[in-house]
N, C-alpha and C. Protein backbone atom coordinates (compact mmCIF):
# COMPACT_ATOMS: atom_id res chain seq x y z
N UNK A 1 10.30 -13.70 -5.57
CA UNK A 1 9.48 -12.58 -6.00
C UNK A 1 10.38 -11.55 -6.67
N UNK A 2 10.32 -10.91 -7.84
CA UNK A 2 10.49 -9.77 -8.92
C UNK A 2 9.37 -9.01 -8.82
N UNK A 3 9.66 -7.51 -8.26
CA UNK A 3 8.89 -6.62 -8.48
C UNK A 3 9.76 -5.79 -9.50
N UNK A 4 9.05 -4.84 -10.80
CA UNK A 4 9.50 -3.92 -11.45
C UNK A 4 8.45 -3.33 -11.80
N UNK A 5 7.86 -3.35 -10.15
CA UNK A 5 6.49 -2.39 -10.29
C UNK A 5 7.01 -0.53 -10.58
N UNK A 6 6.10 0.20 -11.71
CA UNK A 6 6.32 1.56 -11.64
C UNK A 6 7.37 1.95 -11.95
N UNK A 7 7.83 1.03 -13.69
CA UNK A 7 9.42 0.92 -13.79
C UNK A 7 9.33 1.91 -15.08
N UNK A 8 8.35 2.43 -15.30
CA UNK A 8 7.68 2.56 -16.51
C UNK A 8 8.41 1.61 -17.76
N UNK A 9 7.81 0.78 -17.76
CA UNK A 9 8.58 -0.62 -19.02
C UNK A 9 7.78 -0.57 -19.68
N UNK A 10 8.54 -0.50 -21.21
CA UNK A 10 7.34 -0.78 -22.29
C UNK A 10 7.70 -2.03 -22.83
N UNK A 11 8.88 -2.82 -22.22
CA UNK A 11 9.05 -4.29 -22.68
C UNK A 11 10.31 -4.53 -21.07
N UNK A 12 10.65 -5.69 -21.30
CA UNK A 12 10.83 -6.79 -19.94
C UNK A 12 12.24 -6.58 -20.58
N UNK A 13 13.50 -6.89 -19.51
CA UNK A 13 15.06 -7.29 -19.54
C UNK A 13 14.72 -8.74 -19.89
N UNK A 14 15.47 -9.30 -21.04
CA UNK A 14 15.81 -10.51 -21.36
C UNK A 14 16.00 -11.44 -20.27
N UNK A 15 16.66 -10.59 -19.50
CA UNK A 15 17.62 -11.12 -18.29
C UNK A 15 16.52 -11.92 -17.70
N UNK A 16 14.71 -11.73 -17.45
CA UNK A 16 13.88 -12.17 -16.61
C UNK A 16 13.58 -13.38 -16.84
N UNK A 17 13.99 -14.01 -18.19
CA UNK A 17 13.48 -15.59 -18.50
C UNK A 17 14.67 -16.12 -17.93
N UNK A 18 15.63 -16.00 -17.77
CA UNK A 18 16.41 -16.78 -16.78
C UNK A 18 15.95 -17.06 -15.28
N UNK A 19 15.32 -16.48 -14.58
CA UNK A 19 14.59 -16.49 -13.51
C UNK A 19 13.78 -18.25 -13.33
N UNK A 20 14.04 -19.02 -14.09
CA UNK A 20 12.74 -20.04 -13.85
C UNK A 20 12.56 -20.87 -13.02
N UNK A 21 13.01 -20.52 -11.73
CA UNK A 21 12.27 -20.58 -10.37
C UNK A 21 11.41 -19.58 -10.22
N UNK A 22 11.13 -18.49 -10.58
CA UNK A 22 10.58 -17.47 -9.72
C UNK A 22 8.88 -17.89 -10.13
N UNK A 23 8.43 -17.40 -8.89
CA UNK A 23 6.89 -17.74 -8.18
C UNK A 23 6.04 -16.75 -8.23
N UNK A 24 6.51 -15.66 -8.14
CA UNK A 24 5.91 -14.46 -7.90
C UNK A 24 6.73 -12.79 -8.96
N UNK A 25 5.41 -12.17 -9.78
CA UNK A 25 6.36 -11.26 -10.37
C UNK A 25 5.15 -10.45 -10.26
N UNK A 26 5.50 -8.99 -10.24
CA UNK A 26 4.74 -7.85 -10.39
C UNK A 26 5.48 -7.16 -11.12
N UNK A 27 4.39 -7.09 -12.46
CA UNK A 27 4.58 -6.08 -13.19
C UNK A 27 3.56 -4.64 -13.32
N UNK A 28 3.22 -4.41 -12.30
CA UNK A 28 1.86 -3.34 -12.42
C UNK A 28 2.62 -2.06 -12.83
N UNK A 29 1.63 -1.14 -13.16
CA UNK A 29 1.64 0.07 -13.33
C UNK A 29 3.15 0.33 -14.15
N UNK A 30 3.02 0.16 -15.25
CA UNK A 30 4.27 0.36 -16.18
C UNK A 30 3.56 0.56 -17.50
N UNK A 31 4.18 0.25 -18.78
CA UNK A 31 3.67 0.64 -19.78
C UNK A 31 3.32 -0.11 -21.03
N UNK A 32 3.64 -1.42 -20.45
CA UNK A 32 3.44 -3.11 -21.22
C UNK A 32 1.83 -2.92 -21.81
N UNK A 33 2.40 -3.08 -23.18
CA UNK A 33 0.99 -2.89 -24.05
C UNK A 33 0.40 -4.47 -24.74
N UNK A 34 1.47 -5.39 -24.21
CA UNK A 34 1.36 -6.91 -24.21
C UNK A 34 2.03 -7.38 -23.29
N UNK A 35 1.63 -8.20 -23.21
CA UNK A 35 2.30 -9.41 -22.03
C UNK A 35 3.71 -9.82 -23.20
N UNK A 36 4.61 -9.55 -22.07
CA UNK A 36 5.99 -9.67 -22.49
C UNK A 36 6.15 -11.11 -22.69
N UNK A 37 6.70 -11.88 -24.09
CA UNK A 37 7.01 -13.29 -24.11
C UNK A 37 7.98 -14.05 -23.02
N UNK A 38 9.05 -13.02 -22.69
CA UNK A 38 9.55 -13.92 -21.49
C UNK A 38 8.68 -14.02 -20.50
N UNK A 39 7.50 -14.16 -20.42
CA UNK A 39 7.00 -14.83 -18.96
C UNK A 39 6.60 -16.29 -19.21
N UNK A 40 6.59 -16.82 -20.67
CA UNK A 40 6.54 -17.98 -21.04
C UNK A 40 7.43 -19.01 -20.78
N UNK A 41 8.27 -18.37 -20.60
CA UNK A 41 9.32 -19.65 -19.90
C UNK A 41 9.82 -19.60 -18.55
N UNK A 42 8.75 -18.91 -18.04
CA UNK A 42 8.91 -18.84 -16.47
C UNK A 42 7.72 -19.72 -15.93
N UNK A 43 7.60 -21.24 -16.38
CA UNK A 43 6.74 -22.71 -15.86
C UNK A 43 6.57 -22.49 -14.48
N UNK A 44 7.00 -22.28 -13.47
CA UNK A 44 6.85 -22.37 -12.52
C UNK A 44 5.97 -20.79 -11.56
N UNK A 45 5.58 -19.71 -12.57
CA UNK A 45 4.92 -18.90 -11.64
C UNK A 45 3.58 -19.33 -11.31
N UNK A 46 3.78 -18.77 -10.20
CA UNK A 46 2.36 -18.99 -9.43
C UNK A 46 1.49 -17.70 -9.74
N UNK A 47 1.82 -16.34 -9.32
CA UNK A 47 1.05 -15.41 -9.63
C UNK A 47 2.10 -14.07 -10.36
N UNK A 48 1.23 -13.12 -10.94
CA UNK A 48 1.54 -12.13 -11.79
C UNK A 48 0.73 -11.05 -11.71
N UNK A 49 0.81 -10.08 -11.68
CA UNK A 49 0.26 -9.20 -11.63
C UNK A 49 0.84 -8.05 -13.13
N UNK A 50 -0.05 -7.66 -13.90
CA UNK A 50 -0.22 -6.40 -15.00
C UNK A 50 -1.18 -5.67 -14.64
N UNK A 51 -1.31 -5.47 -13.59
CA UNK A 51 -2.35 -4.37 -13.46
C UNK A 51 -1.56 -3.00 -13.66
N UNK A 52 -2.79 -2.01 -13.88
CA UNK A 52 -2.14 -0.79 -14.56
C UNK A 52 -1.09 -0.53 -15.35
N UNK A 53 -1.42 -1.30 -16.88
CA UNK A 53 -0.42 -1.68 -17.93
C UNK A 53 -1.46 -0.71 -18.67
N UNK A 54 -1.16 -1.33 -20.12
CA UNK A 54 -1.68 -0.79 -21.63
C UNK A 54 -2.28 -1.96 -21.90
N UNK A 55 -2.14 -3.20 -21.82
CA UNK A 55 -2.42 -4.41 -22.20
C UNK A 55 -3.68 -4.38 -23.14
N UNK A 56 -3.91 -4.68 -24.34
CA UNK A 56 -4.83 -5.12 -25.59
C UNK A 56 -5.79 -6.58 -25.10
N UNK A 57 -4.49 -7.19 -25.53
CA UNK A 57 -4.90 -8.71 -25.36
C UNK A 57 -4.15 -9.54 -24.79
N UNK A 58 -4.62 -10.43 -24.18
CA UNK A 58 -3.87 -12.31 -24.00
C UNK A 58 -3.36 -12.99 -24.46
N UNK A 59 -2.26 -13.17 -24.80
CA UNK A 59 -1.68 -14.32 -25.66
C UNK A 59 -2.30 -15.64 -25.09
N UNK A 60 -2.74 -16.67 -25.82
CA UNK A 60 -3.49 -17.84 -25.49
C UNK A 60 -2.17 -18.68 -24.71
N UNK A 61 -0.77 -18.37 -24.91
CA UNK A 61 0.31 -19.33 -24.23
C UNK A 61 0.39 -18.85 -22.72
N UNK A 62 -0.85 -17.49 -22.63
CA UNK A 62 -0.87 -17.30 -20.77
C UNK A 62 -1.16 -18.34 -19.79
N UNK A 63 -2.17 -19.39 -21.00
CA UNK A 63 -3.28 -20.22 -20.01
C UNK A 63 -2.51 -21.77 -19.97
N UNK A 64 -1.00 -21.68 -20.90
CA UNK A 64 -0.57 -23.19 -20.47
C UNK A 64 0.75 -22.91 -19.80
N UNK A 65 0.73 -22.13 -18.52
CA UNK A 65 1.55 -21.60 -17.25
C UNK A 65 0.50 -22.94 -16.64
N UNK A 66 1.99 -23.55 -15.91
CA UNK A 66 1.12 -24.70 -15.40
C UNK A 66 0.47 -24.44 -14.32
N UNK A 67 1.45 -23.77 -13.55
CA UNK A 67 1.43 -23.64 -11.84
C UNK A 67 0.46 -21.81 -11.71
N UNK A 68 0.46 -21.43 -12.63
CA UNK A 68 0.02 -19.92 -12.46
C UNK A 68 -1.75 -20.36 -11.88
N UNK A 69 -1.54 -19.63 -10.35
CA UNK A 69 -2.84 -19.49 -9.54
C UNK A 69 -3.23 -18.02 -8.97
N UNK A 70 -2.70 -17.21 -9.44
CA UNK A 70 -3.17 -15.48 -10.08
C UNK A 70 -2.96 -14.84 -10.50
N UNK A 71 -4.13 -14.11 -11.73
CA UNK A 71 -3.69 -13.28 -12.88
C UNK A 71 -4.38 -11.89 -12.67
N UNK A 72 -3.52 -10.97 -12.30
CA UNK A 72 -4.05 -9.82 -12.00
C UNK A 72 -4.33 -9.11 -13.62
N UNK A 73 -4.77 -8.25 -13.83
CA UNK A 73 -4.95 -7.50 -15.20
C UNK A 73 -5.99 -6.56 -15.19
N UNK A 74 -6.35 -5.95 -13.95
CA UNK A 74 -6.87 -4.80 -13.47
C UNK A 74 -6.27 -3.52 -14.16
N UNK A 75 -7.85 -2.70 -14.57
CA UNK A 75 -7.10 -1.33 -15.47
C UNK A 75 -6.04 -1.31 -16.74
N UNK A 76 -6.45 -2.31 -17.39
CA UNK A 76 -6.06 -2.59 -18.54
C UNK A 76 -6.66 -2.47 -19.53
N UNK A 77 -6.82 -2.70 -21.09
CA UNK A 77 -7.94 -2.64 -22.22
C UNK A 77 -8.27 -4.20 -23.06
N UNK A 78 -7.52 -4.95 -21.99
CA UNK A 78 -8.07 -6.17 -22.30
C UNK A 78 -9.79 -6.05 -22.49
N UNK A 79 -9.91 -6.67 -23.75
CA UNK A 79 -11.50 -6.73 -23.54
C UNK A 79 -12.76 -7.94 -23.64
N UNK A 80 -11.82 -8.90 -23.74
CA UNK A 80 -11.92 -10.66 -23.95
C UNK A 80 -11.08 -11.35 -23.27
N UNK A 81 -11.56 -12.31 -22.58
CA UNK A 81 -10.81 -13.77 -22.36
C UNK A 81 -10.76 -14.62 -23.00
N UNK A 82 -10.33 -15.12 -23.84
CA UNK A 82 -10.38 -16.88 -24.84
C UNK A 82 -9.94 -17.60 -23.42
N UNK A 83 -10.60 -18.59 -23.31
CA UNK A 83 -9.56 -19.41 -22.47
C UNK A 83 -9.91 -21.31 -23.35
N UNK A 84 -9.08 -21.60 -24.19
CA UNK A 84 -8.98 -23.04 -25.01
C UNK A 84 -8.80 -23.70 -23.89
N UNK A 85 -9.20 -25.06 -24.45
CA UNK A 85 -9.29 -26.17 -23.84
C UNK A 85 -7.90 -26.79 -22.88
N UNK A 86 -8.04 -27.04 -21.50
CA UNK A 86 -7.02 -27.42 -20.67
C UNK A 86 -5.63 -26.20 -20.19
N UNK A 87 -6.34 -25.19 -20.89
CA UNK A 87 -5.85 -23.56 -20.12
C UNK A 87 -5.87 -23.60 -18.61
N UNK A 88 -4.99 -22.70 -18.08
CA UNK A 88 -5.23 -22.21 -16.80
C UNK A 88 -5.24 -23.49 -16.05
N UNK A 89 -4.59 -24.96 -15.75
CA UNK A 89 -4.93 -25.77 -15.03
C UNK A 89 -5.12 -25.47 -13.81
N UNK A 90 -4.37 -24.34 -13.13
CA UNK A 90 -4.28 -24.11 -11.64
C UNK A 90 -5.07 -22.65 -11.43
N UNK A 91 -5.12 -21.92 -12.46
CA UNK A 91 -5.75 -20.42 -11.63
C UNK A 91 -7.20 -20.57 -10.44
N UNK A 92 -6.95 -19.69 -9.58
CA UNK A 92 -8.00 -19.64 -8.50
C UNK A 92 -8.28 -18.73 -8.57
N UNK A 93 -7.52 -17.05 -8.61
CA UNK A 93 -8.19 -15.91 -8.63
C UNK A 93 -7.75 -14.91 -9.93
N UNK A 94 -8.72 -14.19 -10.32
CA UNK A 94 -8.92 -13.37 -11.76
C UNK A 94 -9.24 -12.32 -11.41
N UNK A 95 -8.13 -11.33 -11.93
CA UNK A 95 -8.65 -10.08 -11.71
C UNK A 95 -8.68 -9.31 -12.76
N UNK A 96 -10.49 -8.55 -13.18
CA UNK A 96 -10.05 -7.86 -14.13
C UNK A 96 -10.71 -6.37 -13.92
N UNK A 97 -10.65 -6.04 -12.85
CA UNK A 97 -11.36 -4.97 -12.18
C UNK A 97 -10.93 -3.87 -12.81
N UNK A 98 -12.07 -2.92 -13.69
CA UNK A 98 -11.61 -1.72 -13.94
C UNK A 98 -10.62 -1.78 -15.31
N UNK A 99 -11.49 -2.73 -15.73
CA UNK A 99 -10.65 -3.17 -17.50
C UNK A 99 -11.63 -2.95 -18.26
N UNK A 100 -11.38 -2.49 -19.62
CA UNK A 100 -12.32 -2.67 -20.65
C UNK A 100 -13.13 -4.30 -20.98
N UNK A 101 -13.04 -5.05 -20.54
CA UNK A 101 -13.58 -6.31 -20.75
C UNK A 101 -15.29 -6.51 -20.68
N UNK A 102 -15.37 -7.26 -22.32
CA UNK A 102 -16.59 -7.41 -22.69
C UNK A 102 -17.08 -8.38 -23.34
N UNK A 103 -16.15 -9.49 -22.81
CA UNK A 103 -16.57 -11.03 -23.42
C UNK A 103 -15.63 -11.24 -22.36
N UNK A 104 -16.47 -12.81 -21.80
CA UNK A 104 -15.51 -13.62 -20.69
C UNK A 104 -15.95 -15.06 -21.52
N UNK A 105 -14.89 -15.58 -21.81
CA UNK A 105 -15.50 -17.47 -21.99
C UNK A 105 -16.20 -18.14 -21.30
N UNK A 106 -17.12 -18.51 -21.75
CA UNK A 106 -17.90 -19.35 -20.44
C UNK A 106 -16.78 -20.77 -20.55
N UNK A 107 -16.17 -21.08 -20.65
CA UNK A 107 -15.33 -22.13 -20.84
C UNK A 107 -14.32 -21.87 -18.86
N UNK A 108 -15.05 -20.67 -18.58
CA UNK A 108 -14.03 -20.61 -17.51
C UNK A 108 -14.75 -21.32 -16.30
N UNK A 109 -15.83 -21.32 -16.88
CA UNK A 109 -16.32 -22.74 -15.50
C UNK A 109 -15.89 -23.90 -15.71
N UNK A 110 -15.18 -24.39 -16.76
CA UNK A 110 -14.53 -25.54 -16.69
C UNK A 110 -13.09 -25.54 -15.99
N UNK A 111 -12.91 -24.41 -15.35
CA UNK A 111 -11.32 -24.44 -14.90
C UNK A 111 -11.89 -25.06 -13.31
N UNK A 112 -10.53 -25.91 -13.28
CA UNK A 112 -11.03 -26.72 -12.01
C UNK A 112 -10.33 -26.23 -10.74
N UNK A 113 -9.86 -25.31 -10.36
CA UNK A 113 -9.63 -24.17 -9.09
C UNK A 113 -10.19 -22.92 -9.17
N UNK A 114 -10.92 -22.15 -10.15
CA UNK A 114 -11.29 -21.28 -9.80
C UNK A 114 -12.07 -20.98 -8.46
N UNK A 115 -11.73 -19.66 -7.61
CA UNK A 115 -12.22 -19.54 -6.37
C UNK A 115 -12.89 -18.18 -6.49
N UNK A 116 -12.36 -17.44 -7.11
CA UNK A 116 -13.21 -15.98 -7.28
C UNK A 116 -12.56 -15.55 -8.51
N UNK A 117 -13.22 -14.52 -9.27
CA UNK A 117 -12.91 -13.29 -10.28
C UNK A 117 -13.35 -12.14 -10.09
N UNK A 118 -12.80 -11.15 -9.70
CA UNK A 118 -13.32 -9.91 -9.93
C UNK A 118 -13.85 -8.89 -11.28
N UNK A 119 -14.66 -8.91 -11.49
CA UNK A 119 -14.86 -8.15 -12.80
C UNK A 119 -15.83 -6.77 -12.23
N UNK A 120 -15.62 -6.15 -11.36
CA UNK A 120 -15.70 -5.13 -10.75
C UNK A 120 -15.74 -3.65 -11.90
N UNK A 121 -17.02 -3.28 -12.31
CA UNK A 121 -15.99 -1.87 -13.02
C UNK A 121 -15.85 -2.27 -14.43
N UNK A 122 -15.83 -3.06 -15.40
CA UNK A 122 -15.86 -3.93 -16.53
C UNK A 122 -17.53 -2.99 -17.66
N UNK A 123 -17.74 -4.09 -18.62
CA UNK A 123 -18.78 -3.72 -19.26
C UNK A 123 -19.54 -5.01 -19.23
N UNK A 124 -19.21 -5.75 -18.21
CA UNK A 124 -20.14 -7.04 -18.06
C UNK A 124 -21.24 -6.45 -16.90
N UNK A 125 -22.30 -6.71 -17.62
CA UNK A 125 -23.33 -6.22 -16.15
C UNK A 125 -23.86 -7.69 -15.58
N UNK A 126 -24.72 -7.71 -14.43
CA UNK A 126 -25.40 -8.86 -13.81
C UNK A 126 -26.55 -9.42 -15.41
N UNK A 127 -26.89 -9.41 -15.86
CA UNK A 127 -27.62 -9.42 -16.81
C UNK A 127 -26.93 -10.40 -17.49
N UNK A 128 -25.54 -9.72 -18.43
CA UNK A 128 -24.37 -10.59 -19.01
C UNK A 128 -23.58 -11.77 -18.20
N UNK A 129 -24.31 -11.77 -16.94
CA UNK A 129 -22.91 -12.78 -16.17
C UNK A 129 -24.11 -13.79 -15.59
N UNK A 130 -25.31 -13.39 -15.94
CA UNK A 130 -25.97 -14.88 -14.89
C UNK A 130 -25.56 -16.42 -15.06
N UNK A 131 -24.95 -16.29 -16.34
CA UNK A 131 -24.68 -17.85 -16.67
C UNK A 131 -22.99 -18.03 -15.67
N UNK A 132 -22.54 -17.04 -15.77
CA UNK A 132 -21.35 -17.08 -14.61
C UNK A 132 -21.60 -17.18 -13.36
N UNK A 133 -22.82 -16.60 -13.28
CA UNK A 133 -23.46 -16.99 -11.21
C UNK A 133 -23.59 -18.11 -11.26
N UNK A 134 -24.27 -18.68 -12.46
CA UNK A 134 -24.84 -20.28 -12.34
C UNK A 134 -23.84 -21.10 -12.30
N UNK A 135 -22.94 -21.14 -12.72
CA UNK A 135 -22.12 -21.79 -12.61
C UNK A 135 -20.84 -21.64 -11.84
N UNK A 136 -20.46 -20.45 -11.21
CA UNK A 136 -19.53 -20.58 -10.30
C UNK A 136 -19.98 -20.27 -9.20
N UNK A 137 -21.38 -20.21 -8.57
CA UNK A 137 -21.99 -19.47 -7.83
C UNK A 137 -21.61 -18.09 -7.08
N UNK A 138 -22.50 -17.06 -7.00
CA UNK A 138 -22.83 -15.52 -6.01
C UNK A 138 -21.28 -15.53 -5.72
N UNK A 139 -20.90 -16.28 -4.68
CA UNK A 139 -20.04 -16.03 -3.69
C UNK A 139 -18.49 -15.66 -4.41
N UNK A 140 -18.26 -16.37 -5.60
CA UNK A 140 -16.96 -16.63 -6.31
C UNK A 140 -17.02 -15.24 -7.27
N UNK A 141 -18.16 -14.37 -7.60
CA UNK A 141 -18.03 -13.71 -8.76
C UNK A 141 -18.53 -12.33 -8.03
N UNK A 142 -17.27 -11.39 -8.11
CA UNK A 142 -17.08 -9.60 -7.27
C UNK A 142 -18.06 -9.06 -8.88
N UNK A 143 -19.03 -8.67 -8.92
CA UNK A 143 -19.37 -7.81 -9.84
C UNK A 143 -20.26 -6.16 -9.36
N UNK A 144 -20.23 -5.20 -9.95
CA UNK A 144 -20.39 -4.02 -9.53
C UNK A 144 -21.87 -4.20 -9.66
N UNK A 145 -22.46 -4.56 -10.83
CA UNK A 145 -24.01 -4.45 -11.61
C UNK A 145 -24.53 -5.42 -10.45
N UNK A 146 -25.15 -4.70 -9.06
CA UNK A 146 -25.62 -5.71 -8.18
C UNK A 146 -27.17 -5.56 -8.36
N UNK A 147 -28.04 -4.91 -9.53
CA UNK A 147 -28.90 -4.45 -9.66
C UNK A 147 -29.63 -5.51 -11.16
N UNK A 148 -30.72 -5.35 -11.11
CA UNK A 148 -31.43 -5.72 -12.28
C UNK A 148 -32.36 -5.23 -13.17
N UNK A 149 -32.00 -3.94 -12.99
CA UNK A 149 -32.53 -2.89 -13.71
C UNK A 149 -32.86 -2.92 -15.08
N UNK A 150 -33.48 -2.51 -15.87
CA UNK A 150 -33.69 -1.93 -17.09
C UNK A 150 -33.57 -0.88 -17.86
């Protein structure tokens, strides 16, 4: 585990792609307005955390981390997921609680561990996500819009 949580970083030490054992990295609450390219050659993480970054967008080379089984990105301005074909082989939990996010792929019911996502706080309401209940069922999907209002 690498924490350089609250480092205020607006980019990563080179030094971190040498790491490629490491399993576990937290980068929260700093000032990463992209996902830093050295986490691409860190094959072997399991989870990551960018929550409370700057973060825009996803680089699509997030989702061919083989072993990565959580992606935090809570309070960020991510506002889309792409997730292409055979992405994410291992993720189980998604967090995008309290992000600008306003497109999710439905392609993410094809990921074959997903266990929950939080989209808590987002601009997806129950309305926008029923095809996400249907398919990952109630239990797997944290959403705030517990209402069906008009």
């Amino acid at each position: 585990m690498i924490s350089l949580r609250k480092k205020d970083l607006e980019r990563l030490p080179d030094s971190l792609s040498k790491h490629s054992e490491l399993r576990k990295l937290d980068l929260s609450k700093n000032k990463l307005k992209v996902v830093p390219e050295q986490i691409r050659s860190l094959q072997k993480l399991e989870e990551i955390d960018l929550s409370k970054n700057e973060i825009e967008r996803l680089p699509l080379w997030l989702g061919e981390l083989p072993h990565l089984k959580v992606l935090k990105l809570s309070h960020n301005k991510v506002d889309s997921l792409i997730i292409p074909p055979n992405s994410f082989p291992s993720l189980e939990y998604l967090d995008f609680w309290e992000s600008d996010l306003m497109f999710l792929d439905p392609e993410i019911c094809r990921l074959p561990n997903i266990k929950a996502i939080d989209l808590r706080h987002t601009y997806l309401g129950t309305r926008d996500l029923e095809w996400l209940y249907q398919c990952l069922g109630e239990e797997k999907v944290e959403s705030t819009w517990g209402c069906d209002c008009n």
